[in-house]
Protein backbone atom coordinates (compact mmCIF):
# COMPACT_ATOMS: atom_id res chain seq x y z
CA UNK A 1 -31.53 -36.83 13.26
CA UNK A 2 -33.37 -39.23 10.95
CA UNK A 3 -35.25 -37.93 7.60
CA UNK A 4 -38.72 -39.06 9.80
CA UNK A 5 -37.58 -37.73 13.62
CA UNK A 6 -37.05 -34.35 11.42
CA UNK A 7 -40.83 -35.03 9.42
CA UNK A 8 -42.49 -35.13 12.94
CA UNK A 9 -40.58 -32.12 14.16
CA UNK A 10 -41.27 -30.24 11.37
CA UNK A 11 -44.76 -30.81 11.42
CA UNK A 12 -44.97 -30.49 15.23
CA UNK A 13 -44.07 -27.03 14.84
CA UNK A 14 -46.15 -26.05 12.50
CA UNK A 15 -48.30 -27.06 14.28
CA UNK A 16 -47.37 -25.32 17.43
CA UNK A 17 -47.24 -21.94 15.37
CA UNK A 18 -50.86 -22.77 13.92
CA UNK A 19 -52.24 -22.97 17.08
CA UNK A 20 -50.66 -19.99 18.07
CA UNK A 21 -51.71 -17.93 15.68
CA UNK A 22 -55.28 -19.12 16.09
CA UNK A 23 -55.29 -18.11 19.81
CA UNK A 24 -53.51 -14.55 19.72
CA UNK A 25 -55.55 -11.55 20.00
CA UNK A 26 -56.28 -9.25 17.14
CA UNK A 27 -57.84 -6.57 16.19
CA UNK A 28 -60.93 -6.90 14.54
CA UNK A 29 -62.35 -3.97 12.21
CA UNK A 30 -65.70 -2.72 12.86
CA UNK A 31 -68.32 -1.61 10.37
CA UNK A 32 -69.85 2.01 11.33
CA UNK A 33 -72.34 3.73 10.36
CA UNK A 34 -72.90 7.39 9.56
CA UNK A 35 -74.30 9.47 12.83
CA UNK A 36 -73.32 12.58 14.83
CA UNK A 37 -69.97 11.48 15.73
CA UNK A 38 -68.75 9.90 12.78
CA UNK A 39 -69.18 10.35 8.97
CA UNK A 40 -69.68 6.01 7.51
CA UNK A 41 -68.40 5.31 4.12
CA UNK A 42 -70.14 2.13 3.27
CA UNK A 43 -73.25 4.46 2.51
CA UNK A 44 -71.88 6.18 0.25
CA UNK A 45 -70.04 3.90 -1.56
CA UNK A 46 -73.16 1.62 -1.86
CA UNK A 47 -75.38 4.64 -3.04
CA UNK A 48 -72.89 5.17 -5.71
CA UNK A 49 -72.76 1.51 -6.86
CA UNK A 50 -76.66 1.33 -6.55
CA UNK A 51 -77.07 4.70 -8.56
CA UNK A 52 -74.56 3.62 -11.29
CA UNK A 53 -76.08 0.47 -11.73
CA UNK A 54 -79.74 2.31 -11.90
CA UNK A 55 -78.31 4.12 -14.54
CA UNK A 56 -76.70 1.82 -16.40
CA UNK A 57 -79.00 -1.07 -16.32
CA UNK A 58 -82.64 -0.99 -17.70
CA UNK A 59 -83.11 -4.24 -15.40
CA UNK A 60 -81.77 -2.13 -12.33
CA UNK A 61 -85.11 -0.03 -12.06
CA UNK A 62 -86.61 0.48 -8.56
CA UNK A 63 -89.16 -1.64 -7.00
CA UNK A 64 -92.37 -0.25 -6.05
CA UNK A 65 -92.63 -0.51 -2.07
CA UNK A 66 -95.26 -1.66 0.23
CA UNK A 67 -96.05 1.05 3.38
CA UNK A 68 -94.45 -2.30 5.23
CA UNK A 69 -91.26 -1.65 3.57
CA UNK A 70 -91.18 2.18 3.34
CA UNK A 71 -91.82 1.81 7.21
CA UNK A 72 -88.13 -0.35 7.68
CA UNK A 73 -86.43 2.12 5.28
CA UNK A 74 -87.75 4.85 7.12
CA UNK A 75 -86.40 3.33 10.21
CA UNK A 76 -82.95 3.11 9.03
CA UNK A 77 -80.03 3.87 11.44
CA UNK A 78 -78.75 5.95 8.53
CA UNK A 79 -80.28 8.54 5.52
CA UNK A 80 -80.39 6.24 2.65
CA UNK A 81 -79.50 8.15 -0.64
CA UNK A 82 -83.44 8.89 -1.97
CA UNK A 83 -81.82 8.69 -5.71
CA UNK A 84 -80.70 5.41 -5.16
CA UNK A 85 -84.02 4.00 -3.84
């Protein structure tokens, strides 16, 4: 087998194996959030980075909300952590 007959080969089966990979199932993670049947962690972890960074940083402060926005907080699939807002 020539240098180039074992080039194209080489590359044909990487190829192959790319394609491959790009086609086989997997299973995908899903993000969840806190509710009857399940305790979510990305809540908490955000409310902890959002306190620490109220805390921390003068420039962190809370905005003031409009009743438009308290409305879509209020209508959160989730408790939001009040200290954090």
């Amino acid at each position: 087998m020539t240098d180039v007959e074992s080039g194209r080969r080489s590359r044909m089966v990487a190829l192959l194996a790319a394609v491959l990979l790009g086609v086989m199932p997997s299973t995908a993670g899903a993000y969840t959030i806190s509710n009857e049947l399940s305790t979510g962690c990305h809540e908490q972890i955000t409310s902890a980075a959002l306190r620490t960074a109220r805390k921390d940083l003068p420039t962190a402060a809370p905005l003031a909300t409009t009743d438009g926005e308290r409305a879509l907080v209020d209508d959160l699939q989730f408790t939001p952590d009040r200290r954090a807002l």
